[in-house]
Protein backbone atom coordinates (compact mmCIF):
# COMPACT_ATOMS: atom_id res chain seq x y z
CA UNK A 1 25.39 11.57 -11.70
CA UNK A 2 24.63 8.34 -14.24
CA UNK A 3 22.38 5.41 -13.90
CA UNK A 4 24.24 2.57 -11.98
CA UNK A 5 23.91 -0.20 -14.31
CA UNK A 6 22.70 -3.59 -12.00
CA UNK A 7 20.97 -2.57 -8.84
CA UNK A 8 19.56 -5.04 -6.34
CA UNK A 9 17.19 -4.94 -4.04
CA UNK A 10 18.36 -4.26 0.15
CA UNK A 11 21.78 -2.60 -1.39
CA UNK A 12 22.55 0.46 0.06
CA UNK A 13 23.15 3.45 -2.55
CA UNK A 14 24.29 7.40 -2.36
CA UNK A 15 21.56 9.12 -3.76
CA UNK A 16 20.70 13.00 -4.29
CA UNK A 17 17.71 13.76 -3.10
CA UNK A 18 17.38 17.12 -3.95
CA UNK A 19 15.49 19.51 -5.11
CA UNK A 20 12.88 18.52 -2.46
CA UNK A 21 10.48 20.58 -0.62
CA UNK A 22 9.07 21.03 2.46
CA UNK A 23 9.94 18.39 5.10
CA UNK A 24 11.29 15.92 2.74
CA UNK A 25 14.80 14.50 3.09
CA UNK A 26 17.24 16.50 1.09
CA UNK A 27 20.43 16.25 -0.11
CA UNK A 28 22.91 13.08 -1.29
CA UNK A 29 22.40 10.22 1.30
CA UNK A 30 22.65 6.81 1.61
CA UNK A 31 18.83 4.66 0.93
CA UNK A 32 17.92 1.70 1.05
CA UNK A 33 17.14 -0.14 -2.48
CA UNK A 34 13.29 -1.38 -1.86
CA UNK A 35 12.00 -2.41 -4.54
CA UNK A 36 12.24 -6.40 -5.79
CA UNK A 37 15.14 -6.75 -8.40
CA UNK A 38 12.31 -7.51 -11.27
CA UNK A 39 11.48 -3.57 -11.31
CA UNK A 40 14.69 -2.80 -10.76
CA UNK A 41 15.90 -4.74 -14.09
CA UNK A 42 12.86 -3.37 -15.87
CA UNK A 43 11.96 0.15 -15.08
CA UNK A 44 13.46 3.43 -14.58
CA UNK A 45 12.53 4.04 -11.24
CA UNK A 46 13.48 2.45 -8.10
CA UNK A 47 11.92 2.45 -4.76
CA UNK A 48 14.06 3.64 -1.74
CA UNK A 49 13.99 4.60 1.81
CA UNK A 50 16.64 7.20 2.71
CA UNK A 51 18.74 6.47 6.22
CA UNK A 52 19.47 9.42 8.57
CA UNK A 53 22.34 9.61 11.42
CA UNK A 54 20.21 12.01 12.96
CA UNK A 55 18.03 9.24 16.04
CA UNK A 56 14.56 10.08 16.35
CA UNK A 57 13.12 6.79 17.47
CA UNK A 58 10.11 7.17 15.40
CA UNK A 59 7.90 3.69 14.86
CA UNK A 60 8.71 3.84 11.65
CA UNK A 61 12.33 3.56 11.55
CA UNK A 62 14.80 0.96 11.40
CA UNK A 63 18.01 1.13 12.94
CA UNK A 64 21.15 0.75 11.07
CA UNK A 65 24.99 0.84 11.85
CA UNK A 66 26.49 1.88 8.64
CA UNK A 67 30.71 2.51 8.32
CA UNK A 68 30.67 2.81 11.69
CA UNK A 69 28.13 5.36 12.32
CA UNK A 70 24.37 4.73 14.11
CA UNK A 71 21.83 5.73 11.93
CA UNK A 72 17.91 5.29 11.21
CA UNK A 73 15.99 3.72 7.93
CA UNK A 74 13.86 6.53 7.50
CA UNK A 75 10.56 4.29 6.28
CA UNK A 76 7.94 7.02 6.69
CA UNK A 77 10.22 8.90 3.60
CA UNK A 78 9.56 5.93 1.05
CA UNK A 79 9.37 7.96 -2.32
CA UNK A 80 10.00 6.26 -6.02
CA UNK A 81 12.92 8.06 -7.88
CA UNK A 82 14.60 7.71 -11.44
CA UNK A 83 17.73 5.40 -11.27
CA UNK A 84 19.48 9.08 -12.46
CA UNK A 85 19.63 10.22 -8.97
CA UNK A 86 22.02 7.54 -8.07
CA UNK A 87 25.83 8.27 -7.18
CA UNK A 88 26.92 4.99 -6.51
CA UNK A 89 26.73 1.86 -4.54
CA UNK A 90 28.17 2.21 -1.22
CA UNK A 91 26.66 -1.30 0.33
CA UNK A 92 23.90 -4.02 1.55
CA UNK A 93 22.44 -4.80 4.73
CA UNK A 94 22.74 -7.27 6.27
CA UNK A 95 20.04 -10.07 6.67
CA UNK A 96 19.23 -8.96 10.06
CA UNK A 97 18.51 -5.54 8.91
CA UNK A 98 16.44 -7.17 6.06
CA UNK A 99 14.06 -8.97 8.82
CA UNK A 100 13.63 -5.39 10.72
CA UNK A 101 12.67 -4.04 7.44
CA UNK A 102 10.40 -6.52 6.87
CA UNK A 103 8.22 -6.52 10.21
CA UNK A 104 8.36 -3.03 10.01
CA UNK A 105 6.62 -2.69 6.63
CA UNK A 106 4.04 -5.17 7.47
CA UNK A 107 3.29 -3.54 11.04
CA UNK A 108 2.82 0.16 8.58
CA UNK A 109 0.97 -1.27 5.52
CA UNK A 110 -0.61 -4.54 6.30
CA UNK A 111 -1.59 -4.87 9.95
């Protein structure tokens, strides 16, 4: 694992998630890149929500068709992590995906 050097915000990265404990997401998974590219040039941590294949149709879940595969945005797992736990860059959303996102977060932390 090393830092990836430029990371943007909405680009889709493999990232280990482990050790975790109890019911959080574990292992190396594609996330989501949250946070806004200023913290991302400036700080050592990055904001992410991890995507699952496994459909559980929660309200707080995006879906997501990723290399072919149906999948969820996991956004009640939002966690801050060190840019160390990132593999690689594997992708971005697309803008539509970057709407749902959007709505979603506001309907969870603003309405």
């Amino acid at each position: 694992m090393g830092m990836v050097k430029k990371i943007h915000q909405y680009e889709i990265c493999l990232i280990n998630l482990d050790p975790s404990v109890g019911s959080e997401m574990k292992k190396t998974r594609p996330c989501i890149i949250l946070s806004p590219d200023e913290m991302n040039d400036n700080l050592k941590h990055v904001i992410i929500a991890p995507m699952t294949k496994t459909i559980r149709k929660y309200p707080t879940r995006v879906n997501i068709k990723f290399k072919s595969q149906d999948g969820e945005i996991a956004l009640e797992h939002i966690k801050s992590l060190d840019k160390l736990r990132i593999v690689k860059k594997i992708g971005e959303l697309e803008k539509k995906t970057i709407k749902e996102i959007k709505k979603k977060l506001q309907e969870i932390f603003i309405d």
